[in-house]
PDB file of N, CA and C in Angstrom:
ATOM      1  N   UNK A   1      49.975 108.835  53.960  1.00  0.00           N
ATOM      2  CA  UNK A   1      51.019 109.256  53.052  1.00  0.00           C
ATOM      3  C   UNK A   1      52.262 108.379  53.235  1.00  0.00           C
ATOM      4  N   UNK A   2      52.787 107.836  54.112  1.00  0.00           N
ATOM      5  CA  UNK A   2      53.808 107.041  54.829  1.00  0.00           C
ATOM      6  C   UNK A   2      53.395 106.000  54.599  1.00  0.00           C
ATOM      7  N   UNK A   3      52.371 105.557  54.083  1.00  0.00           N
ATOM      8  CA  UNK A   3      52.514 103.984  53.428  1.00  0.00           C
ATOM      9  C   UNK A   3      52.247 104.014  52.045  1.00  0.00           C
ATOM     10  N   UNK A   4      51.747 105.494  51.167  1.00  0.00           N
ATOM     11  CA  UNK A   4      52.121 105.668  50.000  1.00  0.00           C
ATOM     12  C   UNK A   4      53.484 105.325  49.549  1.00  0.00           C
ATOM     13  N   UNK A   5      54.359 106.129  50.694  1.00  0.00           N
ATOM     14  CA  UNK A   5      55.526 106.016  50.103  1.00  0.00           C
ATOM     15  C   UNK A   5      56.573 104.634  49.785  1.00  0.00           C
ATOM     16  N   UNK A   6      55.662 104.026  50.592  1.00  0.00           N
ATOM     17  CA  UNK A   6      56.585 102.499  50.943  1.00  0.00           C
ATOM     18  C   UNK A   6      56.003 101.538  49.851  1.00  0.00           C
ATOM     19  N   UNK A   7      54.404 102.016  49.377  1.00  0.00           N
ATOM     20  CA  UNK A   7      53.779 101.228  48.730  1.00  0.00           C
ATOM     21  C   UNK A   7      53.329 101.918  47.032  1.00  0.00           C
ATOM     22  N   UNK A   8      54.394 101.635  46.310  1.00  0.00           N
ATOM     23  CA  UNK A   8      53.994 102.328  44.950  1.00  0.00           C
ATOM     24  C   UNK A   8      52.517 102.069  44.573  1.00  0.00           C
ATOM     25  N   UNK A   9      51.498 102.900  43.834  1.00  0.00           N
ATOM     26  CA  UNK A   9      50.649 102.678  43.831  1.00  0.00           C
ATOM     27  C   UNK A   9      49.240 101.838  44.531  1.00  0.00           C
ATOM     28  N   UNK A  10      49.756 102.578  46.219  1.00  0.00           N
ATOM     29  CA  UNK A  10      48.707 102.040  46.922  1.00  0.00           C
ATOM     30  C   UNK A  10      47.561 103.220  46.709  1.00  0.00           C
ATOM     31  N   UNK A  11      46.446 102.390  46.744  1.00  0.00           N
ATOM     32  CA  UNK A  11      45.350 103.185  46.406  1.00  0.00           C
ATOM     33  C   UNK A  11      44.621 103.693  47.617  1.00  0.00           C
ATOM     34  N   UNK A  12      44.653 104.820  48.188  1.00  0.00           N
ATOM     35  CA  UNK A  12      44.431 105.137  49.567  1.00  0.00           C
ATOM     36  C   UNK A  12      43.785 106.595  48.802  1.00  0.00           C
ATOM     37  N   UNK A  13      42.005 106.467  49.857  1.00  0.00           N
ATOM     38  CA  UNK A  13      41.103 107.726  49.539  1.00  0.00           C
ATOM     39  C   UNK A  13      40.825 108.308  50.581  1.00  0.00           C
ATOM     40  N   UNK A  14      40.962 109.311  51.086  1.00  0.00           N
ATOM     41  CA  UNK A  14      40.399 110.054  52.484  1.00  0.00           C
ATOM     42  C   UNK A  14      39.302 110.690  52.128  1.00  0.00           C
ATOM     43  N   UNK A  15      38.539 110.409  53.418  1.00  0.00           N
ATOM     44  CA  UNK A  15      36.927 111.039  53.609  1.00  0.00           C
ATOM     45  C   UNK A  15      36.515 112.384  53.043  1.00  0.00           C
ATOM     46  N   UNK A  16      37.910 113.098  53.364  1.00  0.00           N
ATOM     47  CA  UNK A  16      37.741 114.610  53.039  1.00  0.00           C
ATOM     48  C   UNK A  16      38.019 114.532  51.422  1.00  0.00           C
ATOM     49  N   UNK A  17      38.806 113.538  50.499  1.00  0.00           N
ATOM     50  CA  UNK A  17      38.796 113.641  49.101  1.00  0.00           C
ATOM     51  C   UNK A  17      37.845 113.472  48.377  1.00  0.00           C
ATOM     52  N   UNK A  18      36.558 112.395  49.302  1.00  0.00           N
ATOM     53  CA  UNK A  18      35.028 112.195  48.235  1.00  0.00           C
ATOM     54  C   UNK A  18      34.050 113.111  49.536  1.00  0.00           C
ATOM     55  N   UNK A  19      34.180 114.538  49.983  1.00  0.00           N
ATOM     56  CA  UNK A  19      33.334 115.305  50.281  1.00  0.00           C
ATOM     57  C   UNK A  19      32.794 114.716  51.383  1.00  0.00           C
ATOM     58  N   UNK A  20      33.372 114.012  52.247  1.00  0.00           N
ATOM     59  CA  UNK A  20      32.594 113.520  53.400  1.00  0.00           C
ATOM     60  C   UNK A  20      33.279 113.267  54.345  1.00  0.00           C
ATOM     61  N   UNK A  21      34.115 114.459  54.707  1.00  0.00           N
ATOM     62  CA  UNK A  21      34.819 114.745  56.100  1.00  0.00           C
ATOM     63  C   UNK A  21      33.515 115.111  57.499  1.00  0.00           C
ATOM     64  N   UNK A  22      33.004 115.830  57.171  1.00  0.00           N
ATOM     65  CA  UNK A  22      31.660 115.644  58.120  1.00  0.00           C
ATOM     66  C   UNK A  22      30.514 114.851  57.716  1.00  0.00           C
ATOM     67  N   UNK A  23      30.644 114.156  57.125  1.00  0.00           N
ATOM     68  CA  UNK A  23      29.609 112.853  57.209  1.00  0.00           C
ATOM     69  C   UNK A  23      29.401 112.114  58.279  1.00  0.00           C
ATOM     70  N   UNK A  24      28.312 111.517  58.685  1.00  0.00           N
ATOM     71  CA  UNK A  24      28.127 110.838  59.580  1.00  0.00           C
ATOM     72  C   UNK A  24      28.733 109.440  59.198  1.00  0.00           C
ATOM     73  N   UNK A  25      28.758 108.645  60.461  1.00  0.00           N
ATOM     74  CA  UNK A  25      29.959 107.189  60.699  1.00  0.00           C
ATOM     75  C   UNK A  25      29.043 106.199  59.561  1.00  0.00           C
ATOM     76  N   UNK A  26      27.819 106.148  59.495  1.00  0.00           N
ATOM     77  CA  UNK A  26      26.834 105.111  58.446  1.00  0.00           C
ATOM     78  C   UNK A  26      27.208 105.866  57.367  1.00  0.00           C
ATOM     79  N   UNK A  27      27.344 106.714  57.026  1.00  0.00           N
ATOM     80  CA  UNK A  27      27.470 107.289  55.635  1.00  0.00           C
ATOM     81  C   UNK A  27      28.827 106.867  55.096  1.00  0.00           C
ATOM     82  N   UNK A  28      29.854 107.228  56.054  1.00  0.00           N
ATOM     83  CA  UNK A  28      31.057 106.317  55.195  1.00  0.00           C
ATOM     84  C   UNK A  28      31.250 105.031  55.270  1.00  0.00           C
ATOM     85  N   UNK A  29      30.500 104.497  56.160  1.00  0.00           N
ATOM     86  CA  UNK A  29      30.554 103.357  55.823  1.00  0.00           C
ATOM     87  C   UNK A  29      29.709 102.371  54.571  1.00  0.00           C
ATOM     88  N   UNK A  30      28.622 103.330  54.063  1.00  0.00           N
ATOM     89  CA  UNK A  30      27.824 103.312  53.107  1.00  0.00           C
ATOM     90  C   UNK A  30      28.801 103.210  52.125  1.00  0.00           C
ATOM     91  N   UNK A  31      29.290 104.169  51.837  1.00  0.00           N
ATOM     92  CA  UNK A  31      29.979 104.856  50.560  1.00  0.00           C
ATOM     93  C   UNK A  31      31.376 103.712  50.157  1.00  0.00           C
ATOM     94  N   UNK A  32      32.016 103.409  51.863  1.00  0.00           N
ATOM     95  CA  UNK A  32      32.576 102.681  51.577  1.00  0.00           C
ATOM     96  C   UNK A  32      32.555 101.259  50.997  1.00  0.00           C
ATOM     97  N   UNK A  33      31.478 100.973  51.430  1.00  0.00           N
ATOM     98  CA  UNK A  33      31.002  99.714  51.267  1.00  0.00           C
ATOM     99  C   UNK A  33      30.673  99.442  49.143  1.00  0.00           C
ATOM    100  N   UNK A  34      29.906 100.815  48.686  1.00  0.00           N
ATOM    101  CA  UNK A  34      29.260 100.703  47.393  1.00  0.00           C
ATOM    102  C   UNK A  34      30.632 101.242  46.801  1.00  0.00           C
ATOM    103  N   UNK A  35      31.865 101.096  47.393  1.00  0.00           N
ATOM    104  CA  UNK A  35      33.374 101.574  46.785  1.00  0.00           C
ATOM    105  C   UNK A  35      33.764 100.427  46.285  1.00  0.00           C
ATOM    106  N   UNK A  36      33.731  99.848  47.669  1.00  0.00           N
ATOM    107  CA  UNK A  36      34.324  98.445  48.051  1.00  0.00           C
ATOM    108  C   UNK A  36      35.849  98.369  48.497  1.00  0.00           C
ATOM    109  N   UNK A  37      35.879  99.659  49.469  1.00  0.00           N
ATOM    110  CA  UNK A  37      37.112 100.274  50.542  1.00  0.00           C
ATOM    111  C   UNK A  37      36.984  99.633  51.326  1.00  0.00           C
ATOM    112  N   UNK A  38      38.334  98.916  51.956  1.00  0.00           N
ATOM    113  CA  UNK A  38      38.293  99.151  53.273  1.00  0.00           C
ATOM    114  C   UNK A  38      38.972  99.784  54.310  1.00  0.00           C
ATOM    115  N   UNK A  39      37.785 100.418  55.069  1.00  0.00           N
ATOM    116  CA  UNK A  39      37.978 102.242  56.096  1.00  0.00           C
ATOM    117  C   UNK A  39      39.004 101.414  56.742  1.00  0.00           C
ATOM    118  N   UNK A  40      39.910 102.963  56.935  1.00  0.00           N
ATOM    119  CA  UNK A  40      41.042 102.603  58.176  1.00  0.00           C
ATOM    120  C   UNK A  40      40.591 103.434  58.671  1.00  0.00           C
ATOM    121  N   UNK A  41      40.806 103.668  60.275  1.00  0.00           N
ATOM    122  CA  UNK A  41      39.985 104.481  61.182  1.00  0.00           C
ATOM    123  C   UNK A  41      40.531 104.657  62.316  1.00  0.00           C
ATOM    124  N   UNK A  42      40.921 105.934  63.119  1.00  0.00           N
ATOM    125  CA  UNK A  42      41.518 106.200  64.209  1.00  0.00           C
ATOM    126  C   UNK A  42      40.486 105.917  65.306  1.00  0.00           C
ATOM    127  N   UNK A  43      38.762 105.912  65.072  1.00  0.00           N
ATOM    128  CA  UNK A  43      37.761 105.631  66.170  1.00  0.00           C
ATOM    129  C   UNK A  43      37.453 104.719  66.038  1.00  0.00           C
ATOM    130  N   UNK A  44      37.887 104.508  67.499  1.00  0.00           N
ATOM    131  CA  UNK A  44      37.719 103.245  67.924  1.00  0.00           C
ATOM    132  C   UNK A  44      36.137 102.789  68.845  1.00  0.00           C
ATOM    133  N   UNK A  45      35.494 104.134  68.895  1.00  0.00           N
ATOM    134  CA  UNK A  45      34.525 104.569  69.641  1.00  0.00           C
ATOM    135  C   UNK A  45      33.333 103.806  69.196  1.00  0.00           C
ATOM    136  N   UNK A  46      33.005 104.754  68.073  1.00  0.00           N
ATOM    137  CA  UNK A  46      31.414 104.254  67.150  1.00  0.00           C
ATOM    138  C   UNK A  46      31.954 103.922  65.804  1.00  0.00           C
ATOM    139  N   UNK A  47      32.855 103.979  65.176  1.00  0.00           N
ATOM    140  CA  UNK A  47      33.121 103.258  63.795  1.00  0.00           C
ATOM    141  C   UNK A  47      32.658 101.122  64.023  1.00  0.00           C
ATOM    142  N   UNK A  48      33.692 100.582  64.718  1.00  0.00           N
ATOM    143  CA  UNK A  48      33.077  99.513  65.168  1.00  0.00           C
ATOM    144  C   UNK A  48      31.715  99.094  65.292  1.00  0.00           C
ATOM    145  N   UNK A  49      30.786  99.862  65.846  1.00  0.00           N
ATOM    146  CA  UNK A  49      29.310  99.505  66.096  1.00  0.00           C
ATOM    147  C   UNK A  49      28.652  99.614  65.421  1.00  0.00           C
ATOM    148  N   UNK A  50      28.908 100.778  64.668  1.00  0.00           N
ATOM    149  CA  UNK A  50      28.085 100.985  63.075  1.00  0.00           C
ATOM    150  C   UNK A  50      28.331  99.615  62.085  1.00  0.00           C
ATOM    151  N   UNK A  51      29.816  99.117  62.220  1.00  0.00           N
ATOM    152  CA  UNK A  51      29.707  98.354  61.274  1.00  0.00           C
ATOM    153  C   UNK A  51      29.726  97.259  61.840  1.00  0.00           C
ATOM    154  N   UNK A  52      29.793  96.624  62.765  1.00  0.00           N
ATOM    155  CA  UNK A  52      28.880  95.209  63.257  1.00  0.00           C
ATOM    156  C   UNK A  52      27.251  95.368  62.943  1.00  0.00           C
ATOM    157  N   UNK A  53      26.782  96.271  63.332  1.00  0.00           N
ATOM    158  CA  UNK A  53      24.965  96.841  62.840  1.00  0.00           C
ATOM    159  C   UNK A  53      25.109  96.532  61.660  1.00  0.00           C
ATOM    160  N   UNK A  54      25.988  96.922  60.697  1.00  0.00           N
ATOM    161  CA  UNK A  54      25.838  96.647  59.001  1.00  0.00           C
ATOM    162  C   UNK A  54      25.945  95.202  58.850  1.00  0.00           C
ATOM    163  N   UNK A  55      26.519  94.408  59.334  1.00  0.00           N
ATOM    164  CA  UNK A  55      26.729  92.926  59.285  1.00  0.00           C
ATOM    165  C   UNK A  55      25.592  92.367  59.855  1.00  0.00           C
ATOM    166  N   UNK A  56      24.894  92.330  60.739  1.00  0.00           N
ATOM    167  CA  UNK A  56      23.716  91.891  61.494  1.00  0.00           C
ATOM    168  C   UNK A  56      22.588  92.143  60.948  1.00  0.00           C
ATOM    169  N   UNK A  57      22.691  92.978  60.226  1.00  0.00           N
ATOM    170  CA  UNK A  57      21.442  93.317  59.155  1.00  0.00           C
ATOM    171  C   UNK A  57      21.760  93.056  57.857  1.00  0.00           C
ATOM    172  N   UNK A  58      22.742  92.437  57.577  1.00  0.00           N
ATOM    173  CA  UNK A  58      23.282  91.785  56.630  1.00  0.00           C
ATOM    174  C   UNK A  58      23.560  92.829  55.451  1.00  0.00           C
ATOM    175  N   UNK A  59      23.690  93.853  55.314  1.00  0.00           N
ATOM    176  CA  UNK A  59      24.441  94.819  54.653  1.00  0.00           C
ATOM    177  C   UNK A  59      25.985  94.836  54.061  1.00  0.00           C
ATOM    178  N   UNK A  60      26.275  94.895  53.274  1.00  0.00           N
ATOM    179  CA  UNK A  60      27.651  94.596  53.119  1.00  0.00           C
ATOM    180  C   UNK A  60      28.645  95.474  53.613  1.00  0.00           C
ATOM    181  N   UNK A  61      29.996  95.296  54.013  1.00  0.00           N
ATOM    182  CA  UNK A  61      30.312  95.876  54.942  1.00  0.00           C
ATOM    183  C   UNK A  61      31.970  95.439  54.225  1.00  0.00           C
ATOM    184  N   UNK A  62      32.746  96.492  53.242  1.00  0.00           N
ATOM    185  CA  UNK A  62      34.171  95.566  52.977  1.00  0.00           C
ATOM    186  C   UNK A  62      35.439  96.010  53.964  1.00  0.00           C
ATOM    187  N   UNK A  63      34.848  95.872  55.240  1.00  0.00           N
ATOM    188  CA  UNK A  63      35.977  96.026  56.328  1.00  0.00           C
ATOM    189  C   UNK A  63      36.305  97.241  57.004  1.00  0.00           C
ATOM    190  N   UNK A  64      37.072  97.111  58.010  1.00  0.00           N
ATOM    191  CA  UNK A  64      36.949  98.084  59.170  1.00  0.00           C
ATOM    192  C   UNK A  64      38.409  97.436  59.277  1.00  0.00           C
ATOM    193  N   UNK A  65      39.294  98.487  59.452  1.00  0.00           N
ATOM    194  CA  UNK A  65      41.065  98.293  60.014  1.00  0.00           C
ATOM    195  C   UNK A  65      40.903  99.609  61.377  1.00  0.00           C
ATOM    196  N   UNK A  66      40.846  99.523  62.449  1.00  0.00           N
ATOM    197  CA  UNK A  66      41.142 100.815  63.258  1.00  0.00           C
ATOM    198  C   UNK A  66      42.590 100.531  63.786  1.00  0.00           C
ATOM    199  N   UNK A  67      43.185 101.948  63.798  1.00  0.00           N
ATOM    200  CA  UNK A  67      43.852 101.930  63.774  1.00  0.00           C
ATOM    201  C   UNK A  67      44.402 102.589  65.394  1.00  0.00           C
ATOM    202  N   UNK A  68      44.527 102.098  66.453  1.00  0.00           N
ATOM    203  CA  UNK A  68      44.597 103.257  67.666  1.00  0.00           C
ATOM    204  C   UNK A  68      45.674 104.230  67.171  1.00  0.00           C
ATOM    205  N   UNK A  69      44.611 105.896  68.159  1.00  0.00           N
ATOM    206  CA  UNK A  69      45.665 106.895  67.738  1.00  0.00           C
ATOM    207  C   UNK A  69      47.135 106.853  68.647  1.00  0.00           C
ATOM    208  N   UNK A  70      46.999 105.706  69.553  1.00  0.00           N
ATOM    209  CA  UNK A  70      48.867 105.567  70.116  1.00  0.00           C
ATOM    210  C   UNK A  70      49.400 104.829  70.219  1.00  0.00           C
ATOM    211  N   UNK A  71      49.428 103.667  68.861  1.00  0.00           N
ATOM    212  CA  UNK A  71      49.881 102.871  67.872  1.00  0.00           C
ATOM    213  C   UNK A  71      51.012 104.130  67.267  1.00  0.00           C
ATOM    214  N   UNK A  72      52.272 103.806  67.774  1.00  0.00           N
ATOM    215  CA  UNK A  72      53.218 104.548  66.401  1.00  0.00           C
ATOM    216  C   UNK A  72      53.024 104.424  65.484  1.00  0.00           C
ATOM    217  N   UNK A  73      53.403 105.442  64.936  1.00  0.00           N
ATOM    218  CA  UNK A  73      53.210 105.439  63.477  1.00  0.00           C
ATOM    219  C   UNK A  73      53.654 104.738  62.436  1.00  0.00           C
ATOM    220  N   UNK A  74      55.091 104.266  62.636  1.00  0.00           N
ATOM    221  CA  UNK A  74      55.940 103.592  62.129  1.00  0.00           C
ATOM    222  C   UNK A  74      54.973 101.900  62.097  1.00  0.00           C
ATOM    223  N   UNK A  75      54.656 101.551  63.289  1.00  0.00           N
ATOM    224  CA  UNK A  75      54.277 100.426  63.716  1.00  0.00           C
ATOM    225  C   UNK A  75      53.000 100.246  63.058  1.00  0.00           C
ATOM    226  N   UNK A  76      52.280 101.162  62.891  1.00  0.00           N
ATOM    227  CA  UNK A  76      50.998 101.096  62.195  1.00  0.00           C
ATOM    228  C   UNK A  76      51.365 101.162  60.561  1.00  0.00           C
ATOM    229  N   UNK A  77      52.186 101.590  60.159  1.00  0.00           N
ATOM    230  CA  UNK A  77      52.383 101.769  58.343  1.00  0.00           C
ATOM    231  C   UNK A  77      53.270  99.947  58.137  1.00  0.00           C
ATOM    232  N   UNK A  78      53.756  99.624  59.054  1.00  0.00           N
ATOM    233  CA  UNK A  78      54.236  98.158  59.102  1.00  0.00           C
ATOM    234  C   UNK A  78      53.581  97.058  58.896  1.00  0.00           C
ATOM    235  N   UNK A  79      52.018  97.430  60.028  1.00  0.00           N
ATOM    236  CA  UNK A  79      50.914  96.872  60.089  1.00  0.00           C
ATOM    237  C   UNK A  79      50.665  96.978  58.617  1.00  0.00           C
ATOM    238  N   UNK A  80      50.315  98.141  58.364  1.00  0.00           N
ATOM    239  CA  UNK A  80      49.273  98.404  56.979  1.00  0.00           C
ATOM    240  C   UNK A  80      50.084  97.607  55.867  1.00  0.00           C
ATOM    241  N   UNK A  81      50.811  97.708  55.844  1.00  0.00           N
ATOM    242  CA  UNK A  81      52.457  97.238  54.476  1.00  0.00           C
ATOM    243  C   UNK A  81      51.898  96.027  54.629  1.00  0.00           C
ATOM    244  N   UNK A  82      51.953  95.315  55.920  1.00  0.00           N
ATOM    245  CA  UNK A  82      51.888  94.145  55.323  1.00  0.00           C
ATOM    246  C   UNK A  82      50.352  93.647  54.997  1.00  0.00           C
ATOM    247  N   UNK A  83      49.521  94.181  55.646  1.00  0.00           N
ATOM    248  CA  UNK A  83      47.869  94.000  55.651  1.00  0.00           C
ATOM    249  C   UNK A  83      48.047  94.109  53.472  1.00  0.00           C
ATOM    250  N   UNK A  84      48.556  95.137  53.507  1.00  0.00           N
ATOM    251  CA  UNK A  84      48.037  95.524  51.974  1.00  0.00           C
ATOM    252  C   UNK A  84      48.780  94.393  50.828  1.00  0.00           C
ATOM    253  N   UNK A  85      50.389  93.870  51.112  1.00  0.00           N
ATOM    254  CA  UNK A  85      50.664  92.890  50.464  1.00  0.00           C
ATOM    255  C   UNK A  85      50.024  91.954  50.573  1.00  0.00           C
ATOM    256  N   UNK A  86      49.508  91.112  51.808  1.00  0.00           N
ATOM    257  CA  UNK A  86      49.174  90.239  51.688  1.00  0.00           C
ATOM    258  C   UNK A  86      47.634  89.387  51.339  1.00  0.00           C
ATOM    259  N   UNK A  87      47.205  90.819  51.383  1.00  0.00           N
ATOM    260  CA  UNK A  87      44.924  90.513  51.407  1.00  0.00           C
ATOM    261  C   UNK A  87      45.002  90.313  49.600  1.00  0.00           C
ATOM    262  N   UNK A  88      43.733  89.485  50.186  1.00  0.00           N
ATOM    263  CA  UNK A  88      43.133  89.350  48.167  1.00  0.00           C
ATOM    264  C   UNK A  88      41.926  90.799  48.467  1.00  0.00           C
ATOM    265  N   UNK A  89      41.277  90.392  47.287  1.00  0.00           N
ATOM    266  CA  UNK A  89      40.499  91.314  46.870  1.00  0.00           C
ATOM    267  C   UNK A  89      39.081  90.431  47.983  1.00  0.00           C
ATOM    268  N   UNK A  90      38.637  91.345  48.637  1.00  0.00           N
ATOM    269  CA  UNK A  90      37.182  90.974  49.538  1.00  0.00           C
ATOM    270  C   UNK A  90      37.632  90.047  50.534  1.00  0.00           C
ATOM    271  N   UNK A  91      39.087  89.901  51.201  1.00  0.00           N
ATOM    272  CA  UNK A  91      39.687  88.983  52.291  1.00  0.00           C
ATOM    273  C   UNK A  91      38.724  89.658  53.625  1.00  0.00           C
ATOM    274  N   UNK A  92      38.886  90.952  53.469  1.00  0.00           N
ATOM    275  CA  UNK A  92      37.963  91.728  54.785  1.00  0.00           C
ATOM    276  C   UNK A  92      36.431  92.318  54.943  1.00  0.00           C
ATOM    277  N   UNK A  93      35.966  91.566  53.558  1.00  0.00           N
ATOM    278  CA  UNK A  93      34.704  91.708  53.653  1.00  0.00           C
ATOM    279  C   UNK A  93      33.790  91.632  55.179  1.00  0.00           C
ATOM    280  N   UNK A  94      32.911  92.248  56.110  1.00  0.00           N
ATOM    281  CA  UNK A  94      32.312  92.059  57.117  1.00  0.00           C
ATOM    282  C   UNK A  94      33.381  91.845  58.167  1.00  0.00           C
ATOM    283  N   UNK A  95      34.237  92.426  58.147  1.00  0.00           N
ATOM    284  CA  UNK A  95      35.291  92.187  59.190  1.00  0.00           C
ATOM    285  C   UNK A  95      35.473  93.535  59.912  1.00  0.00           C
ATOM    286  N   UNK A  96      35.926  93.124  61.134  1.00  0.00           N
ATOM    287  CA  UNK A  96      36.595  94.478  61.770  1.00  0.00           C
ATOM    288  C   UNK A  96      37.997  94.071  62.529  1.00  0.00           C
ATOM    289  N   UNK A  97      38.699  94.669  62.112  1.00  0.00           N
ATOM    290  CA  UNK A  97      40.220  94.402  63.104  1.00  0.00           C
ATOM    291  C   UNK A  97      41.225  95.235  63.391  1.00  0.00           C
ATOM    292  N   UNK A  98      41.514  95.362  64.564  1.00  0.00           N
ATOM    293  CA  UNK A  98      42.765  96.376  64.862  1.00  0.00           C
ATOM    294  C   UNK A  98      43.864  95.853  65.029  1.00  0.00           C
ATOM    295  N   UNK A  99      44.579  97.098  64.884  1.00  0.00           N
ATOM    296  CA  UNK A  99      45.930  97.116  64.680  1.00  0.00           C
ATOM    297  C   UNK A  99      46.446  97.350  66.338  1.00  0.00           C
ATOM    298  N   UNK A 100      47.623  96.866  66.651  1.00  0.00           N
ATOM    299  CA  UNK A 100      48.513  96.284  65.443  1.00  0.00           C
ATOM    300  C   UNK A 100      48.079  94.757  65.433  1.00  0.00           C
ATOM    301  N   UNK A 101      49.003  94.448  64.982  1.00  0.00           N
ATOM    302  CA  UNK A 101      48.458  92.556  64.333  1.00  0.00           C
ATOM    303  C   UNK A 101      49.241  91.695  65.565  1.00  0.00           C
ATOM    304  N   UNK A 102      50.253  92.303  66.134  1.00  0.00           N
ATOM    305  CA  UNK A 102      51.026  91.658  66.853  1.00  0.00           C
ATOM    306  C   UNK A 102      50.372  91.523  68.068  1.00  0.00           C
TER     307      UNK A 102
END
């Protein structure tokens, strides 16, 4: 919501808005992928591994941003601000990267 506000018409979908707050980690990354989102993600655990597996099996995969949960907040919507001005369309295709950038 805090980088809605900074970012007029940023287009930001949560798991729980397309019915897949308990979905398993391949499933959103499925969904994300046939979206062509790319997941921001507080797990840092198994989100990563699922989607290196999607790349290695050559699956398409339009990115992985995790985000650690003790990354301020401020510092992480800074991150995102600028991640979102500056990417083209498919810059993070098969990628995974955390925040922050610094």
């Amino acid at each position: 919501v805090g980088l809605q506000r900074r970012i007029e018409r940023f287009d930001l979908v949560r798991v729980q808005d397309v019915g897949l707050r308990t979905a398993e980690d391949p499933a959103i990354l499925e969904w994300a992928s046939e979206h062509g989102r790319v997941l921001l993600t507080h797990d840092i655990q198994t989100i990563p591994d699922f989607a290196h597996e999607r790349v290695i099996a050559a699956r398409p995969m339009a990115g992985v941003i995790v985000v650690p949960t003790l990354l301020a907040l401020a510092a992480a919507i800074d991150d995102l601000e600028l991640v979102a001005g500056a990417s083209q369309d498919g810059e993070w295709d098969n990628q995974v990267r955390y925040l922050p950038l610094r």
